[in-house]
PDB file of N, CA and C in Angstrom:
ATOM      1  N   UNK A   1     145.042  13.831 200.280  1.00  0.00           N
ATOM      2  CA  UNK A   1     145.610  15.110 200.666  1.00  0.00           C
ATOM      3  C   UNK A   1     145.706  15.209 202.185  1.00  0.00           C
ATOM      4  N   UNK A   2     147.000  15.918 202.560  1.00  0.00           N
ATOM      5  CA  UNK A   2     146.975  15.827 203.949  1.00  0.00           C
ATOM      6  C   UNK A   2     146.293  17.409 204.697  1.00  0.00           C
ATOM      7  N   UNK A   3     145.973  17.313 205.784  1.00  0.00           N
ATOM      8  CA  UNK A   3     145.129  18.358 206.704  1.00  0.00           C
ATOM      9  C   UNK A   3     146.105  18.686 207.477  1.00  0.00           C
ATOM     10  N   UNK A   4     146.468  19.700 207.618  1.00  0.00           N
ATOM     11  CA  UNK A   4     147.381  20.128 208.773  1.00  0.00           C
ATOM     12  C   UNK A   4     147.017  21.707 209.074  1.00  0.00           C
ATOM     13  N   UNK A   5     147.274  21.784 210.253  1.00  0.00           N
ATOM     14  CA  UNK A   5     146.889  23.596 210.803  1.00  0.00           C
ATOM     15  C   UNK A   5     147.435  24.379 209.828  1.00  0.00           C
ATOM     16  N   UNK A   6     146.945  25.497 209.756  1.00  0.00           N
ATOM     17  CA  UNK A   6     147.095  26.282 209.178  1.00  0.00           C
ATOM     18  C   UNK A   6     149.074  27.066 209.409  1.00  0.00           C
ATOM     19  N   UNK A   7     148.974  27.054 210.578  1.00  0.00           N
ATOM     20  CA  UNK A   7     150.522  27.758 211.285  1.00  0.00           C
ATOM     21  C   UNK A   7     151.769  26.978 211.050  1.00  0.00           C
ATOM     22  N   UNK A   8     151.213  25.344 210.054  1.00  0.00           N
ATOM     23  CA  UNK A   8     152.481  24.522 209.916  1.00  0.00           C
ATOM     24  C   UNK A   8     152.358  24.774 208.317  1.00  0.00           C
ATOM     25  N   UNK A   9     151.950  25.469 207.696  1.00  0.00           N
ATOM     26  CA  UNK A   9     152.191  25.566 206.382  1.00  0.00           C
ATOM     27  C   UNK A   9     153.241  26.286 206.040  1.00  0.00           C
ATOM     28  N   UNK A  10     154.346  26.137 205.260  1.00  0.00           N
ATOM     29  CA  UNK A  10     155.994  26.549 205.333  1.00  0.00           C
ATOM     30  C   UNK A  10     155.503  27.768 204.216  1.00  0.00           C
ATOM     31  N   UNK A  11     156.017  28.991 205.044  1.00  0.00           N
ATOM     32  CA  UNK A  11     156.363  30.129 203.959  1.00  0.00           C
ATOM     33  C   UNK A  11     156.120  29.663 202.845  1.00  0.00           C
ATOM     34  N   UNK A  12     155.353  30.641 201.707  1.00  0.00           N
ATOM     35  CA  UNK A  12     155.506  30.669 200.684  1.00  0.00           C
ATOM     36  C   UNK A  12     155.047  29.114 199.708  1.00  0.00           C
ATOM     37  N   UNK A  13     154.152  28.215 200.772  1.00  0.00           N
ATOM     38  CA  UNK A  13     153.521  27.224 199.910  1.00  0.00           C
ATOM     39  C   UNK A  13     151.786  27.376 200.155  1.00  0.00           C
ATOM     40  N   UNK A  14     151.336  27.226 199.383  1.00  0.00           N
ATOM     41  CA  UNK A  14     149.957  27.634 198.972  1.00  0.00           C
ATOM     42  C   UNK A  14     149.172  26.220 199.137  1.00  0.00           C
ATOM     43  N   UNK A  15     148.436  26.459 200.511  1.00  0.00           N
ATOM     44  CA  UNK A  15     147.648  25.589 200.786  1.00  0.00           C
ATOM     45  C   UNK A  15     145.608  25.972 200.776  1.00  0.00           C
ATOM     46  N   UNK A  16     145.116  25.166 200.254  1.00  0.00           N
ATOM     47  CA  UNK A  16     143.349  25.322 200.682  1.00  0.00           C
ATOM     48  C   UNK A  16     143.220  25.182 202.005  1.00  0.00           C
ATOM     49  N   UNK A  17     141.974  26.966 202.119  1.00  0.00           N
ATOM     50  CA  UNK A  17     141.388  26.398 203.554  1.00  0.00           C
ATOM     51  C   UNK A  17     140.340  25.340 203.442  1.00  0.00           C
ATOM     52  N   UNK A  18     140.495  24.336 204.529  1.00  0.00           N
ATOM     53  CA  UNK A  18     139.122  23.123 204.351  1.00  0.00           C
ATOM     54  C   UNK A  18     138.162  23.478 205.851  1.00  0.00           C
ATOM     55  N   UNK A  19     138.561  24.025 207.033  1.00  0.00           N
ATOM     56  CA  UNK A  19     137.742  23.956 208.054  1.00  0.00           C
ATOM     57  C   UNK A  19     138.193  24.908 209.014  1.00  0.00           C
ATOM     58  N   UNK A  20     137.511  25.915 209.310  1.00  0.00           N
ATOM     59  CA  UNK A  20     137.556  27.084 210.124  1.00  0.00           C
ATOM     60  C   UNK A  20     136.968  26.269 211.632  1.00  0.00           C
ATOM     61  N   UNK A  21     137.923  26.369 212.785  1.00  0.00           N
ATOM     62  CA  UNK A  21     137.389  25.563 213.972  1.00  0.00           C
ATOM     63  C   UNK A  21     136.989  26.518 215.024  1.00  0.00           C
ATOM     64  N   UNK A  22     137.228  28.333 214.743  1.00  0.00           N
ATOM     65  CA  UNK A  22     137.251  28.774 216.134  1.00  0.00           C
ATOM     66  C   UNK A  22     135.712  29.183 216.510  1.00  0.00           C
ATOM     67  N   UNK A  23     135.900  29.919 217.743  1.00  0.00           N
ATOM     68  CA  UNK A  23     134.506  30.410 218.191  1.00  0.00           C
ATOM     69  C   UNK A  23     133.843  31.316 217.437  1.00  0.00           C
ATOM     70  N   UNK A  24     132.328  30.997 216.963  1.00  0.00           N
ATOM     71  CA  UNK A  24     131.830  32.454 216.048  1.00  0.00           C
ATOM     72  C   UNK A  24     131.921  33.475 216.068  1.00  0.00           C
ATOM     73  N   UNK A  25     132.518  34.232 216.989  1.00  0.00           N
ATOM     74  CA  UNK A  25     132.890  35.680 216.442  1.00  0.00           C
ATOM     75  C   UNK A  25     133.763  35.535 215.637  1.00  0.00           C
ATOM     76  N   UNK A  26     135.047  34.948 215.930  1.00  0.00           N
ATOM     77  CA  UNK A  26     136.177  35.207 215.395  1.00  0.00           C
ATOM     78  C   UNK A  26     135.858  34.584 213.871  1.00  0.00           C
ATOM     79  N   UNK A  27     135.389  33.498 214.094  1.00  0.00           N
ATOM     80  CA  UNK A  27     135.146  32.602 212.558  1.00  0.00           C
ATOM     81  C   UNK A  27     134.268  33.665 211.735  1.00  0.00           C
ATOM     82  N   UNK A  28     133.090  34.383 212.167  1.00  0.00           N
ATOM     83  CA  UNK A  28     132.464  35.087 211.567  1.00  0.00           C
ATOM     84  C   UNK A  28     133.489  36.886 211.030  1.00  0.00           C
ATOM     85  N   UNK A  29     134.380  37.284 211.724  1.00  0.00           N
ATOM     86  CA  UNK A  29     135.395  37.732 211.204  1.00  0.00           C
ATOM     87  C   UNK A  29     136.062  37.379 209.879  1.00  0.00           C
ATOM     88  N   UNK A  30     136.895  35.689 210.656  1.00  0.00           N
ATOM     89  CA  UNK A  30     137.095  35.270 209.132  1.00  0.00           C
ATOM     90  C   UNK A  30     136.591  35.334 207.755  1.00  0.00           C
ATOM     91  N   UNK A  31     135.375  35.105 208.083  1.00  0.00           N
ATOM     92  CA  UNK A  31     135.282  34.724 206.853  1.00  0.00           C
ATOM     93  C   UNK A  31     134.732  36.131 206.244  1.00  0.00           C
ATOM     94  N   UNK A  32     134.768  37.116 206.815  1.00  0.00           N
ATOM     95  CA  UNK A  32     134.609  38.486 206.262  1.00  0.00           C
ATOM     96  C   UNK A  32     135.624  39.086 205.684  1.00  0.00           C
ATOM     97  N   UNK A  33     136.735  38.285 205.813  1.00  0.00           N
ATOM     98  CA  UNK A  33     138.045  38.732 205.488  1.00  0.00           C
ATOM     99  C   UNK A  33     138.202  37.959 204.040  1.00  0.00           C
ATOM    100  N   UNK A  34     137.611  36.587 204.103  1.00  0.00           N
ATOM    101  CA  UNK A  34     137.514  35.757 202.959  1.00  0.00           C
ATOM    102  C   UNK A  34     138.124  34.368 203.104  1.00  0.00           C
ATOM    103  N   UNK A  35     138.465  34.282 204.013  1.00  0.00           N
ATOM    104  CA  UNK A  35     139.089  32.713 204.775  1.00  0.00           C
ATOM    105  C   UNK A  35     137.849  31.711 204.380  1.00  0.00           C
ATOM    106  N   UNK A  36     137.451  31.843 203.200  1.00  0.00           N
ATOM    107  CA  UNK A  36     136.374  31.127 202.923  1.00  0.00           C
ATOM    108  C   UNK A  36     136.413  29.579 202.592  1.00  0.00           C
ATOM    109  N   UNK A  37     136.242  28.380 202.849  1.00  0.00           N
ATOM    110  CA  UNK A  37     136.723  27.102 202.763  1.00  0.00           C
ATOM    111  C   UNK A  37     137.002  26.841 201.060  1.00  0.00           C
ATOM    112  N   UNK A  38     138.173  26.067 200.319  1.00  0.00           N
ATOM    113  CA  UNK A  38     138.195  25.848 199.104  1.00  0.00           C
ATOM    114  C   UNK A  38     139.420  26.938 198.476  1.00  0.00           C
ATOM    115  N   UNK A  39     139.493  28.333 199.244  1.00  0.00           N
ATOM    116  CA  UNK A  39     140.058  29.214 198.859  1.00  0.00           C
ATOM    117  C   UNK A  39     141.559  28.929 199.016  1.00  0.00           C
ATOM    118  N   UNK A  40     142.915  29.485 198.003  1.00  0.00           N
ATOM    119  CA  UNK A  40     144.324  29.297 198.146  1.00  0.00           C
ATOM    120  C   UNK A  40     144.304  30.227 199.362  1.00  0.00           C
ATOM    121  N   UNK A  41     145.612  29.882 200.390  1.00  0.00           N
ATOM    122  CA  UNK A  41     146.237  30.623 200.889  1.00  0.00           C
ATOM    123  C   UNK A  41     146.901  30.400 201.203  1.00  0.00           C
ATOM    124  N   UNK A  42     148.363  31.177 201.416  1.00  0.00           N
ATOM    125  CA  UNK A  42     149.545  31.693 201.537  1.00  0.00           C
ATOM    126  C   UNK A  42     150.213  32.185 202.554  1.00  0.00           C
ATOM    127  N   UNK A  43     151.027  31.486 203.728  1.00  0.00           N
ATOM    128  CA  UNK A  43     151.901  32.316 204.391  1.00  0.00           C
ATOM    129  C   UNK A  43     153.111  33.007 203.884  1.00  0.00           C
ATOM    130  N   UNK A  44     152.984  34.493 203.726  1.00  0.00           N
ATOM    131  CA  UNK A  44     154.169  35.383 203.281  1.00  0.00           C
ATOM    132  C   UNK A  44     155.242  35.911 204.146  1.00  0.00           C
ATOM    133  N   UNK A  45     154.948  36.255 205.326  1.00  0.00           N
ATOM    134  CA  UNK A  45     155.689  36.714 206.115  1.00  0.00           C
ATOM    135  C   UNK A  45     155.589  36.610 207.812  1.00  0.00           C
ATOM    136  N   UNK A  46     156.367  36.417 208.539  1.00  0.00           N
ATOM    137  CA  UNK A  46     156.270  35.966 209.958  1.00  0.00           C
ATOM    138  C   UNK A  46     157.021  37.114 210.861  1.00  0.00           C
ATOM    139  N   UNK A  47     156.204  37.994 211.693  1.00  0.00           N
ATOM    140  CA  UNK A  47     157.079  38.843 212.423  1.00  0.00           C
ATOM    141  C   UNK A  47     158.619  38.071 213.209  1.00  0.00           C
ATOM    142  N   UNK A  48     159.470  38.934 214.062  1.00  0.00           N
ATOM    143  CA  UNK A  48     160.271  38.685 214.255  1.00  0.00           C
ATOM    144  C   UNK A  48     160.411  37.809 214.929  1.00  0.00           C
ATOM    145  N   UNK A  49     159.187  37.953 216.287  1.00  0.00           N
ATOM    146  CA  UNK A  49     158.637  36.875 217.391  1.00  0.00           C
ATOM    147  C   UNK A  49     158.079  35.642 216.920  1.00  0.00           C
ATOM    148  N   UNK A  50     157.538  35.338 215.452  1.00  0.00           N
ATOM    149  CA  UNK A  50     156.846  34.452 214.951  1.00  0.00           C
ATOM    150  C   UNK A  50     155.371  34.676 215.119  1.00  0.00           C
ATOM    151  N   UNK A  51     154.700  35.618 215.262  1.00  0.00           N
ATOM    152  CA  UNK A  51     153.450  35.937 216.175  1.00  0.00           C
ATOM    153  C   UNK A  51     153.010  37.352 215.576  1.00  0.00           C
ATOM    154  N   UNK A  52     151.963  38.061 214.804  1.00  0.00           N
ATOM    155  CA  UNK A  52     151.526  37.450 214.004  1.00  0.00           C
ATOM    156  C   UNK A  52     152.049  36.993 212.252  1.00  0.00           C
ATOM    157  N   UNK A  53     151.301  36.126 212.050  1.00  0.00           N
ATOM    158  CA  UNK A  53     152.023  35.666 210.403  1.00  0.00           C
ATOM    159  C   UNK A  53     150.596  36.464 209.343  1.00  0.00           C
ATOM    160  N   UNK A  54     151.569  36.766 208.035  1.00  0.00           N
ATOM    161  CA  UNK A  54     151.209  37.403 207.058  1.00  0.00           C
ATOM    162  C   UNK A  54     150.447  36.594 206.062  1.00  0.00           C
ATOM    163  N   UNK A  55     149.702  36.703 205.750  1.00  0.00           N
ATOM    164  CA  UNK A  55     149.034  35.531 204.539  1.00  0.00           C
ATOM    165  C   UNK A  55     148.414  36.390 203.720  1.00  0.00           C
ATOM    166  N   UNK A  56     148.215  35.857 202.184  1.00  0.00           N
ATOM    167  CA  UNK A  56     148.181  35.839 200.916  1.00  0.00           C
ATOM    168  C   UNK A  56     146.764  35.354 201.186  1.00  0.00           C
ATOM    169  N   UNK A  57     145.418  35.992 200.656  1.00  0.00           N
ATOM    170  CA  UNK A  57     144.183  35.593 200.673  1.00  0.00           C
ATOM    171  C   UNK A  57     143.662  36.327 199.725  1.00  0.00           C
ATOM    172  N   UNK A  58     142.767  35.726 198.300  1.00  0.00           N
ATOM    173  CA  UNK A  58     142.626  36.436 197.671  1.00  0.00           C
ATOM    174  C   UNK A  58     142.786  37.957 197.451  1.00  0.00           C
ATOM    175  N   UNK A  59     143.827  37.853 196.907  1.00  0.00           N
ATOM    176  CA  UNK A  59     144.982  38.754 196.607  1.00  0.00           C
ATOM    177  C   UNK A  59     145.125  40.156 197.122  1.00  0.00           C
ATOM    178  N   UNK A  60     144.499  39.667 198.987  1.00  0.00           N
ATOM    179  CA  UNK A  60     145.066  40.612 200.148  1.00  0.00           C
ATOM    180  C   UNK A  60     146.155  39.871 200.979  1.00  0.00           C
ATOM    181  N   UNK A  61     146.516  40.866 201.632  1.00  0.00           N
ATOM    182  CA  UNK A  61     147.510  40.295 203.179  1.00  0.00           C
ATOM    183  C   UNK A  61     146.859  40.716 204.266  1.00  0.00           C
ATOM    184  N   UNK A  62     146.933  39.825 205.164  1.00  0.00           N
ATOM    185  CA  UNK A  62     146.122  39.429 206.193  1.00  0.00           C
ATOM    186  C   UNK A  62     147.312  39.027 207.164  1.00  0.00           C
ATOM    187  N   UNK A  63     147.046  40.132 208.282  1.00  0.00           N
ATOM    188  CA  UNK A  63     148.153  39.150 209.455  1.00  0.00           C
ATOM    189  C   UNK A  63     146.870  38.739 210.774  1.00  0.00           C
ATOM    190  N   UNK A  64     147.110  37.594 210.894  1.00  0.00           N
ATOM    191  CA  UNK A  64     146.252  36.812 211.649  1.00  0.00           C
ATOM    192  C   UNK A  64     147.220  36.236 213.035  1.00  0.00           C
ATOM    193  N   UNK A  65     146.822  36.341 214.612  1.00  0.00           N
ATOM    194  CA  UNK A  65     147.545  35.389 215.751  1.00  0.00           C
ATOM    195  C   UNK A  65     147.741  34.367 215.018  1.00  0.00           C
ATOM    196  N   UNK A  66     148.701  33.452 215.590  1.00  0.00           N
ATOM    197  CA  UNK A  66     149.106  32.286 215.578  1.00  0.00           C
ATOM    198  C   UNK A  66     147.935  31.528 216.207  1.00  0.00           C
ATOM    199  N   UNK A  67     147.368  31.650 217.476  1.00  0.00           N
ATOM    200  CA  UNK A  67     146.400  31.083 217.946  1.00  0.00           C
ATOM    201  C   UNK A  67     145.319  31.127 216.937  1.00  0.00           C
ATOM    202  N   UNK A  68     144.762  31.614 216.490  1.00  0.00           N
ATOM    203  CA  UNK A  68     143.936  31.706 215.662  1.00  0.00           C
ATOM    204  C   UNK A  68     143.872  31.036 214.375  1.00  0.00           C
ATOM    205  N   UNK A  69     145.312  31.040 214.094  1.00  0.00           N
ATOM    206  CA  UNK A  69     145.551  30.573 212.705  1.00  0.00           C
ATOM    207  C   UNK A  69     145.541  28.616 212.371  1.00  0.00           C
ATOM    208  N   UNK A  70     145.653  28.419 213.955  1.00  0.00           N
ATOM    209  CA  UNK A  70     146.069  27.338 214.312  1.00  0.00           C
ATOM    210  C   UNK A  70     144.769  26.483 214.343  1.00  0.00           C
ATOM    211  N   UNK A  71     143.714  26.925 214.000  1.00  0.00           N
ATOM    212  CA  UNK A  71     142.342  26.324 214.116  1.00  0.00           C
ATOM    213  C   UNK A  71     141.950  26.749 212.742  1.00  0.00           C
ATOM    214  N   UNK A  72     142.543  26.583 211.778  1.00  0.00           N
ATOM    215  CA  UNK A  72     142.048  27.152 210.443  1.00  0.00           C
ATOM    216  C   UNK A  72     142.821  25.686 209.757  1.00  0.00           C
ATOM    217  N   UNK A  73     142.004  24.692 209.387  1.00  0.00           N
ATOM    218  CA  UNK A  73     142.397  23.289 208.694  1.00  0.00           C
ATOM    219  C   UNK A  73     142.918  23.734 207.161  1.00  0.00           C
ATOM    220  N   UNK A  74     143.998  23.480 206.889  1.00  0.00           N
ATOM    221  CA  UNK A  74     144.134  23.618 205.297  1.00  0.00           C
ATOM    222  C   UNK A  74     144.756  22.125 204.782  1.00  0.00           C
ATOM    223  N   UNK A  75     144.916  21.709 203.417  1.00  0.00           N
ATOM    224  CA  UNK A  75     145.165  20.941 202.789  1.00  0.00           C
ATOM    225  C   UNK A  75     146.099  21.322 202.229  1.00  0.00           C
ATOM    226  N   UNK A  76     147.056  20.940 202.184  1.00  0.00           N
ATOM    227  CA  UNK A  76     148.347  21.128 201.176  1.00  0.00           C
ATOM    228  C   UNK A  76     148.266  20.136 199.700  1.00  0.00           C
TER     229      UNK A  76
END
């Protein structure tokens, strides 16, 4: 299976998170949200700028920076 950032996952394909990389606050955020490793998730929607994107996380929406999102390892 391949690993790629989280921010290259194409609309609407459902990838596992495998590795949360950012600094502990923010990671400790995450995973309060449920960005929990193993879990599906989903990019749904991308503002106009591309900045922030919408994701599908147990069966909330979540708009997360791009920077941020970009340190979140998923598996397709």
């Amino acid at each position: 299976m391949e690993t790629i950032p989280l921010t290259q996952l194409e609309l609407n394909t459902t990838g596992r998170i495998k590795e949360i990389r950012c600094n502990s606050s923010i990671k400790r955020r995450l995973l309060d949200l449920g960005f929990i490793p193993n879990t599906p998730i989903t990019p749904i929607m991308k503002s106009i700028a591309g900045d922030p994107i919408a994701y599908e996380i147990r069966n909330i929406i979540v708009a997360i920076r791009a920077q941020d999102a970009d340190k979140i390892l998923v598996s397709r």
